[in-house]
C-alpha atoms as a PDB file:
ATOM      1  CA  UNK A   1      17.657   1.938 -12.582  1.00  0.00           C
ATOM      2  CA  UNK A   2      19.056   4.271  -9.974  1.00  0.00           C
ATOM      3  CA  UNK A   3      17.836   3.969  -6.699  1.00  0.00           C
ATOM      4  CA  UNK A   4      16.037   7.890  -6.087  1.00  0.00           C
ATOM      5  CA  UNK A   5      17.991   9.423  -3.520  1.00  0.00           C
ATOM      6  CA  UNK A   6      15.895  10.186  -0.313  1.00  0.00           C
ATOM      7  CA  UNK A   7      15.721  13.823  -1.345  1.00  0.00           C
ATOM      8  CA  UNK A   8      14.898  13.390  -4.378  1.00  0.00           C
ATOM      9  CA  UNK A   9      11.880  11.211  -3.347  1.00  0.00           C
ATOM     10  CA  UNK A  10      10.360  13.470  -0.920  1.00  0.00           C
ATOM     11  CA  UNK A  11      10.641  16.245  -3.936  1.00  0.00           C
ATOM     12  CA  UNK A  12       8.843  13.761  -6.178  1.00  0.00           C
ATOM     13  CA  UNK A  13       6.414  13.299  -3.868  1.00  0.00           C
ATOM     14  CA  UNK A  14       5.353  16.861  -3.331  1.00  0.00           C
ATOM     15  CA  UNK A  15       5.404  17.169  -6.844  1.00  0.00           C
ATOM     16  CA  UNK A  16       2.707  14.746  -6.454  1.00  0.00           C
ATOM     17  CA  UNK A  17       0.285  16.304  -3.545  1.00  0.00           C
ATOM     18  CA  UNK A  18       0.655  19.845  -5.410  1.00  0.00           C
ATOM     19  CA  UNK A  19      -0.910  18.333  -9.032  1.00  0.00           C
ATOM     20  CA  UNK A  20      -3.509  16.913  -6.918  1.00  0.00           C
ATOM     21  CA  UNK A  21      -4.300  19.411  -4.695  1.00  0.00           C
ATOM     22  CA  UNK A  22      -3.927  21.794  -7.901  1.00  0.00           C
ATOM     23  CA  UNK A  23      -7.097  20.154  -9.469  1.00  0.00           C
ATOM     24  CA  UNK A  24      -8.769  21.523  -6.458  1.00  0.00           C
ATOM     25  CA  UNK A  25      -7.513  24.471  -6.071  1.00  0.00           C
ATOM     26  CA  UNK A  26      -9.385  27.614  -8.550  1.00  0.00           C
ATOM     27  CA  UNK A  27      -8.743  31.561  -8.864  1.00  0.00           C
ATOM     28  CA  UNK A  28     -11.341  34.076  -7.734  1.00  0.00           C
ATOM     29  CA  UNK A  29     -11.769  36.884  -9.546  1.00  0.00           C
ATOM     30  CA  UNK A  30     -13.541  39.591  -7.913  1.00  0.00           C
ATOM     31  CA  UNK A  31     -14.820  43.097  -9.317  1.00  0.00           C
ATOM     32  CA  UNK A  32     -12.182  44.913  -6.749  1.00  0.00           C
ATOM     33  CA  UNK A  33      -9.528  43.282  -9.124  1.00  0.00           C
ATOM     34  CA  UNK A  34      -7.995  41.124  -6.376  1.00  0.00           C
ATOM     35  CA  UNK A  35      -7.680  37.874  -7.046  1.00  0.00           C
ATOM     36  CA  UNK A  36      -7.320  34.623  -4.465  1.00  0.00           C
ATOM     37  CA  UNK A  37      -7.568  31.625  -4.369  1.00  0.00           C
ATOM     38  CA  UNK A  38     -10.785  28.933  -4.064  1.00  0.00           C
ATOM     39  CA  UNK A  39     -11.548  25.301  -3.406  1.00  0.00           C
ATOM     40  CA  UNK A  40     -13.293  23.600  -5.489  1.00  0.00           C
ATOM     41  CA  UNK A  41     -15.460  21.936  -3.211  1.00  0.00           C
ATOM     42  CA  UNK A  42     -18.366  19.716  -4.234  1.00  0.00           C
ATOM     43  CA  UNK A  43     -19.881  20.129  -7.735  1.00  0.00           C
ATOM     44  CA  UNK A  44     -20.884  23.288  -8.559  1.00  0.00           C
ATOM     45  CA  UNK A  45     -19.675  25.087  -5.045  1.00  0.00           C
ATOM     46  CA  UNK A  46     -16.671  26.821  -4.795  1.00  0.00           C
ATOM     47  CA  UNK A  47     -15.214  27.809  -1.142  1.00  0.00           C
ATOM     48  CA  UNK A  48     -12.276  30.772  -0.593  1.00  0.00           C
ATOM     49  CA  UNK A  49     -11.634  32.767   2.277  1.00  0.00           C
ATOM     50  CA  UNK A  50     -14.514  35.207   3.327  1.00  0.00           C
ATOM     51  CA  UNK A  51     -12.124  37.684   4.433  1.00  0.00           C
ATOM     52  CA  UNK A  52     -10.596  38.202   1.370  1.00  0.00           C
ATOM     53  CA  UNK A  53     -13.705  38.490  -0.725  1.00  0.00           C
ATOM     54  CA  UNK A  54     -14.411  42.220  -0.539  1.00  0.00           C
ATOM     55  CA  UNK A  55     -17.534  42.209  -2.959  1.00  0.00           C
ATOM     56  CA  UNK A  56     -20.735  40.238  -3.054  1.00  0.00           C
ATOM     57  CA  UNK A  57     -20.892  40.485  -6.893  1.00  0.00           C
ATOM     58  CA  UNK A  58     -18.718  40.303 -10.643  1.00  0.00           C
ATOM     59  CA  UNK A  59     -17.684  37.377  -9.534  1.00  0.00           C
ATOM     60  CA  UNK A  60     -15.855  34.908 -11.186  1.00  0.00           C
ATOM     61  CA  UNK A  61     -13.706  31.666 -11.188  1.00  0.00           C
ATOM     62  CA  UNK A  62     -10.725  30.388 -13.223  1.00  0.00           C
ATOM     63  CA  UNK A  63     -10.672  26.715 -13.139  1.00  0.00           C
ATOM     64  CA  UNK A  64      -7.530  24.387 -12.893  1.00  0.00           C
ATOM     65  CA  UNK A  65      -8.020  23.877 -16.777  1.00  0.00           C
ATOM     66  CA  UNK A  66      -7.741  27.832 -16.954  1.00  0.00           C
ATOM     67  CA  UNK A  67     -11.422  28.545 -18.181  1.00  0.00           C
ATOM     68  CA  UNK A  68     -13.347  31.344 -16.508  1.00  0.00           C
ATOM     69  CA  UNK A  69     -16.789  31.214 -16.098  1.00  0.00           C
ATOM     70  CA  UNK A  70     -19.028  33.413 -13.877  1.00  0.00           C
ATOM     71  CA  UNK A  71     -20.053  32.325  -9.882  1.00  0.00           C
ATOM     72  CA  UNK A  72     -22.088  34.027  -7.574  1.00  0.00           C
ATOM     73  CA  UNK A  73     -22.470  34.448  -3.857  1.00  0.00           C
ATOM     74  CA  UNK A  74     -24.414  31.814  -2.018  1.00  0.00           C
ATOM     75  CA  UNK A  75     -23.304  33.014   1.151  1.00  0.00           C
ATOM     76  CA  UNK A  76     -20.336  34.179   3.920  1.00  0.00           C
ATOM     77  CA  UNK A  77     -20.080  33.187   7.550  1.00  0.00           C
ATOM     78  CA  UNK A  78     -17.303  35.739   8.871  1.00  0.00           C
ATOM     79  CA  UNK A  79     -16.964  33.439  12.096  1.00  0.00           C
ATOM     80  CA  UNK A  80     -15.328  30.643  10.425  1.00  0.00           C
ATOM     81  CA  UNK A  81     -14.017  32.911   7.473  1.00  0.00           C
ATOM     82  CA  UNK A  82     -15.775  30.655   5.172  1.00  0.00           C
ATOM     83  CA  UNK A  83     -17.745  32.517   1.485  1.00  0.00           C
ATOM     84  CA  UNK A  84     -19.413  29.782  -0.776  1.00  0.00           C
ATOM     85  CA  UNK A  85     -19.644  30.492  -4.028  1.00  0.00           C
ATOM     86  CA  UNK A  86     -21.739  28.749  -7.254  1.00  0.00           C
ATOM     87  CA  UNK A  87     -20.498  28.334 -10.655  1.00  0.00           C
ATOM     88  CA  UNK A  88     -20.446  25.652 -13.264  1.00  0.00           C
ATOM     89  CA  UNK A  89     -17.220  23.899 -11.786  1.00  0.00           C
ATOM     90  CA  UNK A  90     -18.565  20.709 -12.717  1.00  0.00           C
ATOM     91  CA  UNK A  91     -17.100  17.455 -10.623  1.00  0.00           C
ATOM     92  CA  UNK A  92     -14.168  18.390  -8.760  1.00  0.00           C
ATOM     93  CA  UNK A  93     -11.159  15.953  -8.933  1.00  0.00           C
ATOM     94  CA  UNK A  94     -11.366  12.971  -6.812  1.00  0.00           C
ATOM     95  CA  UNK A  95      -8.963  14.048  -3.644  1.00  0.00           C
ATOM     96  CA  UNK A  96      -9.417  11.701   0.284  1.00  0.00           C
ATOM     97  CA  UNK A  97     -10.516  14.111   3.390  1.00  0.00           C
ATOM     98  CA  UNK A  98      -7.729  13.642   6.285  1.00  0.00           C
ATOM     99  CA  UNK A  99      -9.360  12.318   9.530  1.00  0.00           C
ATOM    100  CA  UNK A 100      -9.857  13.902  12.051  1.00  0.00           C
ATOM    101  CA  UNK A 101      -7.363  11.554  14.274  1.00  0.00           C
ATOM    102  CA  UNK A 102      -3.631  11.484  13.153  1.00  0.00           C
ATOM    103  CA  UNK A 103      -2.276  14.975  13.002  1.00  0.00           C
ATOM    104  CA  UNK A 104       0.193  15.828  15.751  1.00  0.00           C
ATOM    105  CA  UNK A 105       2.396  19.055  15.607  1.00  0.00           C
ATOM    106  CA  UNK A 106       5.362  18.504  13.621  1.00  0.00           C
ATOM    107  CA  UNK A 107       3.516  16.996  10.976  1.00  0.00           C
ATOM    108  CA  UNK A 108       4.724  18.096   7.436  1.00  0.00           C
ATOM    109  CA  UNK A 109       1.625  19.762   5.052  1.00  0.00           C
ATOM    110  CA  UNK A 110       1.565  21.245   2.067  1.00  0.00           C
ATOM    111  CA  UNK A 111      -0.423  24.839   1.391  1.00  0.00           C
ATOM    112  CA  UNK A 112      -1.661  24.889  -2.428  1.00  0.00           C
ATOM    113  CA  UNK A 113      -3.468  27.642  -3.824  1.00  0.00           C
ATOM    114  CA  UNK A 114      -3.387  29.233  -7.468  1.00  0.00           C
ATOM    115  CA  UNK A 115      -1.875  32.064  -8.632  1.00  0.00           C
ATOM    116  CA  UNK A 116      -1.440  34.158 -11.980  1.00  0.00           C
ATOM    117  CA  UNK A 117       0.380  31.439 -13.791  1.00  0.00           C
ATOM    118  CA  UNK A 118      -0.574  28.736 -12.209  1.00  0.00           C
ATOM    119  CA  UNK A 119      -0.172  26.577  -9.119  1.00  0.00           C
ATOM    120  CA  UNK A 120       1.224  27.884  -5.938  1.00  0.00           C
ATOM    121  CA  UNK A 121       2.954  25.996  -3.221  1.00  0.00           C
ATOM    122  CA  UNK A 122       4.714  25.819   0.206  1.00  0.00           C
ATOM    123  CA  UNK A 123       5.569  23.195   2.956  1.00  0.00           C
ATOM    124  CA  UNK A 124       4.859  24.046   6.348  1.00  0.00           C
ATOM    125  CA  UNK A 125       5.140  22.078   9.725  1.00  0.00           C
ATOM    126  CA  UNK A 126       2.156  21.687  12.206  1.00  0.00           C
ATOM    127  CA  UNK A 127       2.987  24.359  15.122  1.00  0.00           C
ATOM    128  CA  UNK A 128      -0.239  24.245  17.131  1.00  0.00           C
ATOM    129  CA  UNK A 129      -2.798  21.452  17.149  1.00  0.00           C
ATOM    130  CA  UNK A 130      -5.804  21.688  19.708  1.00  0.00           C
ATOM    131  CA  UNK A 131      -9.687  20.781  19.953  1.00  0.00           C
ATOM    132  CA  UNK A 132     -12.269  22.939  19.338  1.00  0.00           C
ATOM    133  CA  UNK A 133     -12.150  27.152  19.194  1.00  0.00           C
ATOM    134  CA  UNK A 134     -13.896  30.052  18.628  1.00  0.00           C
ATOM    135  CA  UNK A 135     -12.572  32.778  16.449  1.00  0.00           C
ATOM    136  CA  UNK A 136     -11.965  35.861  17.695  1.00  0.00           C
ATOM    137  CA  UNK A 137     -15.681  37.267  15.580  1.00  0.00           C
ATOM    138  CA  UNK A 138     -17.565  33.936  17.456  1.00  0.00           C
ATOM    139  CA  UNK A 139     -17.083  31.239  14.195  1.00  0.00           C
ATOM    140  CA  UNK A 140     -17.009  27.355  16.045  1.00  0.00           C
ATOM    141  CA  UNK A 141     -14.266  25.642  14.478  1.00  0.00           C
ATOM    142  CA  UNK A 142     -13.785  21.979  15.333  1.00  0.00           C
ATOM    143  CA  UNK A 143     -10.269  21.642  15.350  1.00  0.00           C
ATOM    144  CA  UNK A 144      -7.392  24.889  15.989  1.00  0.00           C
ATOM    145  CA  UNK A 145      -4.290  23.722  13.230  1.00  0.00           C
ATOM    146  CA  UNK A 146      -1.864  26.475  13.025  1.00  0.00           C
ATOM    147  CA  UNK A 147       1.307  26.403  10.529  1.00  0.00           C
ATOM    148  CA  UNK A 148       4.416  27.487  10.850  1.00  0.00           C
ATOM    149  CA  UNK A 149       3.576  29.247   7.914  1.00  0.00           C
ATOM    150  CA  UNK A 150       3.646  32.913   6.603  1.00  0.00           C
ATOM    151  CA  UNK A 151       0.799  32.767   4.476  1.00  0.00           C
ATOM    152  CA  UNK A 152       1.141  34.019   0.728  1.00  0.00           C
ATOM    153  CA  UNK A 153      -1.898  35.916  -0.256  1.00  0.00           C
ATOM    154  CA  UNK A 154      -2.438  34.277  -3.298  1.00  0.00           C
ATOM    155  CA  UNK A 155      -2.921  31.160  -1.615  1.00  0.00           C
ATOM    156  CA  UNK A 156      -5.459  32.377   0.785  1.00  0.00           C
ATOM    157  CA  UNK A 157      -8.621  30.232   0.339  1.00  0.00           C
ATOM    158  CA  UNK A 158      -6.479  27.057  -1.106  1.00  0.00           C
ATOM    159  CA  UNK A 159      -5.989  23.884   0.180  1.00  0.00           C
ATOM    160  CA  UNK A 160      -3.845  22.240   2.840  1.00  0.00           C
ATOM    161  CA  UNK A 161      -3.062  18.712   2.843  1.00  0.00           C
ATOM    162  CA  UNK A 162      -1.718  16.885   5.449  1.00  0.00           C
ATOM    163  CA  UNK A 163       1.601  14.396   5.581  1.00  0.00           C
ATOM    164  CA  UNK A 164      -0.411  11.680   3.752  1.00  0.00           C
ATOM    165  CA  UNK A 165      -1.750  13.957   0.821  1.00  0.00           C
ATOM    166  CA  UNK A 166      -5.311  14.025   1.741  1.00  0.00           C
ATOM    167  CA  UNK A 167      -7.234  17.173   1.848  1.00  0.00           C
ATOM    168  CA  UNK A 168      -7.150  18.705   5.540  1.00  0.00           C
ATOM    169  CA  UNK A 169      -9.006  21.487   5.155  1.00  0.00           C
ATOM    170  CA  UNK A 170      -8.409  25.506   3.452  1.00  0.00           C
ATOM    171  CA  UNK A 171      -5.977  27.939   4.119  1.00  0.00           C
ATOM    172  CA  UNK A 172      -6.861  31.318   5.903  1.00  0.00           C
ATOM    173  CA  UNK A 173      -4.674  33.799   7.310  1.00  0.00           C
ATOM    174  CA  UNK A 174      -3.985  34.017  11.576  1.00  0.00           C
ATOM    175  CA  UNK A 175      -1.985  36.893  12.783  1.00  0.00           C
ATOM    176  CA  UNK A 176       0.311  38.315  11.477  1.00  0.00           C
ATOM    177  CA  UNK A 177      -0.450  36.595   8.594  1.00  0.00           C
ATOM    178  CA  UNK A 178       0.589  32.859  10.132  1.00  0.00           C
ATOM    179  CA  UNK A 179      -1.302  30.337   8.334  1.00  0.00           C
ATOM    180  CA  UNK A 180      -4.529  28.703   9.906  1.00  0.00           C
ATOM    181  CA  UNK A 181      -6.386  25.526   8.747  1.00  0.00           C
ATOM    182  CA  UNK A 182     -10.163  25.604   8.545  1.00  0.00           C
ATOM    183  CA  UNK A 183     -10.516  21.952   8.928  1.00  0.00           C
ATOM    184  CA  UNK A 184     -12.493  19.815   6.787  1.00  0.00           C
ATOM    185  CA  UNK A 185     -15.312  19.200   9.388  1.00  0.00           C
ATOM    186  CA  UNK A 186     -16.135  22.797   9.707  1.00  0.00           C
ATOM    187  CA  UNK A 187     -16.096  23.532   5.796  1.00  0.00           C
ATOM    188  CA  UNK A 188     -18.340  20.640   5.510  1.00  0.00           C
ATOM    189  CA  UNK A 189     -20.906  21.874   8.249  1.00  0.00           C
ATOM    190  CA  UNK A 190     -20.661  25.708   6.889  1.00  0.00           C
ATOM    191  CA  UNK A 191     -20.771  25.217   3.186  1.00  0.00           C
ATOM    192  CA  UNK A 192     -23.919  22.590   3.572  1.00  0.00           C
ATOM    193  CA  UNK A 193     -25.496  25.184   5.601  1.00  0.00           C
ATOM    194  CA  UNK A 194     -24.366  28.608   3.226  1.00  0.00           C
ATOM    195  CA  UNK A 195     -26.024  26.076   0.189  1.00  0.00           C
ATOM    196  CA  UNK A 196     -29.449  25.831   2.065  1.00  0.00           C
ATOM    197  CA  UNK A 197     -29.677  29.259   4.076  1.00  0.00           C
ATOM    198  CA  UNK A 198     -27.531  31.340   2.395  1.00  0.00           C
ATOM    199  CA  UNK A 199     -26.055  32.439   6.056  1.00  0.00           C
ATOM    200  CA  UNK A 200     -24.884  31.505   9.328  1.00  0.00           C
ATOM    201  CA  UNK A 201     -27.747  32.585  11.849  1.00  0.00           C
ATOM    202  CA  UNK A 202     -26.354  33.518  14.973  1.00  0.00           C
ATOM    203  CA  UNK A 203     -28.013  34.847  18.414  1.00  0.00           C
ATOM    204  CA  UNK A 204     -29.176  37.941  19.131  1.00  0.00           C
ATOM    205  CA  UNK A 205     -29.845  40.137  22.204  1.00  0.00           C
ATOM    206  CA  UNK A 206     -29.751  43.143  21.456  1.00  0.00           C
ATOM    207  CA  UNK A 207     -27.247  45.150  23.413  1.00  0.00           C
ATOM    208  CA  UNK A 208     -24.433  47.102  23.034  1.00  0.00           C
ATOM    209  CA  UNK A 209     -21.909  46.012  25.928  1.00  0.00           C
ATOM    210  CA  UNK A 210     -18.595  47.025  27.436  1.00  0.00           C
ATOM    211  CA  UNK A 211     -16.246  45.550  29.735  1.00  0.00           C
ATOM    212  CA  UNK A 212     -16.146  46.880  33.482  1.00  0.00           C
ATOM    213  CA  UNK A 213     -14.129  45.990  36.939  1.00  0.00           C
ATOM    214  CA  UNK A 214     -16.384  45.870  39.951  1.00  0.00           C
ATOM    215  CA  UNK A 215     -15.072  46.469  43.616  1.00  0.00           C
ATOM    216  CA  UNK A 216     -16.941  43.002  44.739  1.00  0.00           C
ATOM    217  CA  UNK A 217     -17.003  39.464  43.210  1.00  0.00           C
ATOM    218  CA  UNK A 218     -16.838  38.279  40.254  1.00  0.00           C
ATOM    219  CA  UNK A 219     -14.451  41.427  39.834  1.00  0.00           C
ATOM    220  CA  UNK A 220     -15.627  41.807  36.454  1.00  0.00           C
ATOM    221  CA  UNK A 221     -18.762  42.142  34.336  1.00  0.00           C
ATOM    222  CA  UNK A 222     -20.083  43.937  30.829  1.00  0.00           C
ATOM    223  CA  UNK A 223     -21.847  47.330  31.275  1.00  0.00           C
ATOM    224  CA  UNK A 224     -25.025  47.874  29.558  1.00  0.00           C
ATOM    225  CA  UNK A 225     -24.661  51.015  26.480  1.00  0.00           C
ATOM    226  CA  UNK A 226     -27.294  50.303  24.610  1.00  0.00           C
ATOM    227  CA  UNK A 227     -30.407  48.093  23.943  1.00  0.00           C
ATOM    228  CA  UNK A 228     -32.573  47.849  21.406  1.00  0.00           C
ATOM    229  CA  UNK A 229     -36.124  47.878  23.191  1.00  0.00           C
ATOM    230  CA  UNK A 230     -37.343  45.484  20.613  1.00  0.00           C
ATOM    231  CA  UNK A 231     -34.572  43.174  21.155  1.00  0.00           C
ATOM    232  CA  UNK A 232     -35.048  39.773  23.356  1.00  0.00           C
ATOM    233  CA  UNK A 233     -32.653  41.614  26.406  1.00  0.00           C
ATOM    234  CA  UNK A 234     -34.967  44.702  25.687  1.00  0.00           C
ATOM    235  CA  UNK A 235     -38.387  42.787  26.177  1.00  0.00           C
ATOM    236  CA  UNK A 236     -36.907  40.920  28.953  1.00  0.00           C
ATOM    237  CA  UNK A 237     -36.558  44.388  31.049  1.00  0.00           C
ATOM    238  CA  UNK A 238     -32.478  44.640  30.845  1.00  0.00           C
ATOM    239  CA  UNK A 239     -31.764  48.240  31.233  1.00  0.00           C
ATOM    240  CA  UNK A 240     -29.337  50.461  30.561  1.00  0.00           C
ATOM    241  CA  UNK A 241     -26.489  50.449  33.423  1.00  0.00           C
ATOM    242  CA  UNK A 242     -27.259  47.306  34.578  1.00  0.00           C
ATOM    243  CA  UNK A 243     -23.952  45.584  34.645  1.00  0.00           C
ATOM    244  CA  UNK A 244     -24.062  41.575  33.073  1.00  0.00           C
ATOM    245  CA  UNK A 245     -22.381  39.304  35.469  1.00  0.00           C
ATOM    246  CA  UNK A 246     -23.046  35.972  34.392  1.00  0.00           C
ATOM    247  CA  UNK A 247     -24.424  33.465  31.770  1.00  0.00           C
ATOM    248  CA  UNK A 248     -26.881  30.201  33.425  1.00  0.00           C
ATOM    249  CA  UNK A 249     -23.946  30.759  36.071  1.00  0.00           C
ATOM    250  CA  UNK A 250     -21.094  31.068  33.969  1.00  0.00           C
ATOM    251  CA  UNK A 251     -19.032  34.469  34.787  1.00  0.00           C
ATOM    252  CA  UNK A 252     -18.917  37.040  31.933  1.00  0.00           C
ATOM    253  CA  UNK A 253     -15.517  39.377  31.600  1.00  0.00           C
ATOM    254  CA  UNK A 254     -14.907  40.027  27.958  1.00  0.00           C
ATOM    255  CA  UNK A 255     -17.769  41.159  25.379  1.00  0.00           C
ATOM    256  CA  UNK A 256     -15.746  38.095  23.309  1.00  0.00           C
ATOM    257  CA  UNK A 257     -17.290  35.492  25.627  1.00  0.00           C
ATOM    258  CA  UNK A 258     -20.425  36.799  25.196  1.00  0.00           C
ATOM    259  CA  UNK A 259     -20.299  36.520  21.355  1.00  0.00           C
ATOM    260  CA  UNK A 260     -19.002  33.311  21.339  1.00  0.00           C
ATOM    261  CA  UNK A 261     -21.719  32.133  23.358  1.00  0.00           C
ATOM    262  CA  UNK A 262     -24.374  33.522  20.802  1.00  0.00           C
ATOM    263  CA  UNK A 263     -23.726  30.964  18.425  1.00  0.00           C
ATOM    264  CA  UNK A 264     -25.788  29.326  15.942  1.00  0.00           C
ATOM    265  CA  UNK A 265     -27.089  26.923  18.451  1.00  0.00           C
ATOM    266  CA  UNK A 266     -27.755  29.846  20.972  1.00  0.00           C
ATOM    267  CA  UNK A 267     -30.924  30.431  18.931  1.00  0.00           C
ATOM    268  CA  UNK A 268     -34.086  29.998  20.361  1.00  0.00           C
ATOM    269  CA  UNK A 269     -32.391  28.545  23.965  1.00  0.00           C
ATOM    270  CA  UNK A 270     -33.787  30.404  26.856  1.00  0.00           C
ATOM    271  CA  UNK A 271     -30.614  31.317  29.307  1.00  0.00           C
ATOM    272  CA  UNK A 272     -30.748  33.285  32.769  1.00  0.00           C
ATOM    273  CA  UNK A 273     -28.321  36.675  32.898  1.00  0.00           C
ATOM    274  CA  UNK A 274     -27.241  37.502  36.558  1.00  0.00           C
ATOM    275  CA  UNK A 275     -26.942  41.029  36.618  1.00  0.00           C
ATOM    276  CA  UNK A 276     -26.178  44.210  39.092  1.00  0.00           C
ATOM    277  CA  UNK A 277     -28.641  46.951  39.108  1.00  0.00           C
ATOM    278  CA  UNK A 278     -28.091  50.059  41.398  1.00  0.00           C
ATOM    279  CA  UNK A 279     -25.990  47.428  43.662  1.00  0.00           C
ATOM    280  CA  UNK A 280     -28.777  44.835  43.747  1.00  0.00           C
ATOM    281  CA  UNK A 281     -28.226  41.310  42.453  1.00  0.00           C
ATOM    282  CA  UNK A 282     -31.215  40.592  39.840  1.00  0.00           C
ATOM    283  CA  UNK A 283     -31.909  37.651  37.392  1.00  0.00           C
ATOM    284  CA  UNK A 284     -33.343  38.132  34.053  1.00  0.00           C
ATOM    285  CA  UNK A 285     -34.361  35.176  31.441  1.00  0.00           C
ATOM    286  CA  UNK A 286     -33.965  36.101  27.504  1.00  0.00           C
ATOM    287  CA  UNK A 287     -34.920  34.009  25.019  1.00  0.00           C
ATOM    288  CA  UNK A 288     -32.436  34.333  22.069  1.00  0.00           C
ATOM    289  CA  UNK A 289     -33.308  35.147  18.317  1.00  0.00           C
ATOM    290  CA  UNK A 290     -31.518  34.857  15.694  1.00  0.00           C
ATOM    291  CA  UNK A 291     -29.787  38.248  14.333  1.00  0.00           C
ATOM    292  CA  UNK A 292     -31.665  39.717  10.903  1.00  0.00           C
ATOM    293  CA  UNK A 293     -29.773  39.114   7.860  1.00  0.00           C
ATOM    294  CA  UNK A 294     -27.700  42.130   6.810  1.00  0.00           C
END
């Protein structure tokens, strides 16, 4: 038998991760007629990319074997772009979850999603590999992996699998449309809590805030716009004008740090907000909620 070139064997071998990462990998119908792609994730949950999913209803799945059947929302969590659907998947195909040790940048993956006809695939490199992030709309992810990658839509909400074919996590668009993993570990944590709450419940304060520069130290804080006198900051006598200027100690300058700080595990914590009020140095202590449901 002739020996496989070493070409020829790597192309074999992606042959191989895409038919496996295929029987993951679903298309999601929606009733805006845009289709993407899902993961099938556990048996009967289906998880694509939040973003993407522009209705909550009409929903519904083509499976690997090409049957459609109907799903429905269970729940989104915009942070970590995650939306977890139900349907009658049954058991997914068998497919190992990559560690979280082992991936270094320059890694080869592979991006599989579905498309019209079938199966949809690309090879990317590891370009950025760090611990954990927040998103820019305050989503926890446990591990940053960005892809030299230009994302194709249709594979938005499919899988990525990493250099030794195991399942590293789904594909969502960064900017400009450069591929970014949501790793394993955080689909696991958000799709077990979507299934039981139906949402991600973040914190809650209550204010409307804006970035300002002040003359003296820290140089920066958040100005006070709004509040909601039934809100946690309004009950805990913030008013409006009063300028935010830190968090148990920690400075405030963007209206991002803030959000990322009211997290899910923000809720119910007590903290203490140094603020400036008519150019007097005040402390206030707000006990966070969790924000209502939409």
């Amino acid at each position: 038998m002739q020996e496989l070139t070493p070409f020829a064997a790597l192309s074999r071998q992606l042959a191989a991760f895409t038919a496996a990462a295929a029987a993951r990998c679903c298309l999601v119908h929606g009733r805006d007629g845009r289709a993407r792609s899902g993961l099938l994730w556990a048996e009967g949950q289906v998880v694509t990319a939040e973003e993407a999913l522009e209705r909550d209803d009409d929903l519904a799945v083509t499976l690997p074997d090409g049957r459609q059947i109907p799903a429905s929302l269970a729940g989104r969590d915009p942070g970590t772009d995650l939306a977890l659907l139900r349907a009658e998947t049954g058991r997914p195909a068998p497919l190992d979850l990559a560690p979280a040790e082992g991936l270094e940048p320059g890694h080869l993956v592979l991006a599989v999603g579905r498309g019209e006809y079938g199966p949809v695939a690309a090879q990317a490199m590891v370009a950025e590999l760090g611990g954990p992030w927040r998103s820019l709309r305050g989503g926890r992810l446990e591990r940053r992996i960005r892809l030299d990658l230009k994302l194709d839509p249709m594979a938005e909400g499919g899988a990525v699998l990493d250099h030794e074919g195991r399942l590293l996590g789904m594909a969502v668009p960064g900017p400009r449309r450069r591929a970014l993993v949501v790793p394993v570990e955080t689909v696991s944590r958000v799709a077990a809590l979507l299934a039981a709450e139906g949402r991600i419940p973040r914190g809650y304060l209550g204010l409307a805030l804006q970035p300002v520069r002040l003359e003296e130290a820290p140089g920066r804080g958040l100005i006070t716009v709004g509040v909601d006198p039934r809100s946690p900051a309004g009950e805990a006598g913030i008013l409006l004008g009063d300028v935010l200027l830190a968090w148990d100690g920690a400075p405030l300058a963007s209206v991002r740090e803030m959000l990322a700080r009211l997290d899910p595990e923000s809720v119910g914590r007590t903290v203490v907000l140094d603020l400036l009020r008519g150019g007097q140095k005040r402390q206030a202590r707000v006990t966070i909620r969790a924000r209502a449901a939409a």
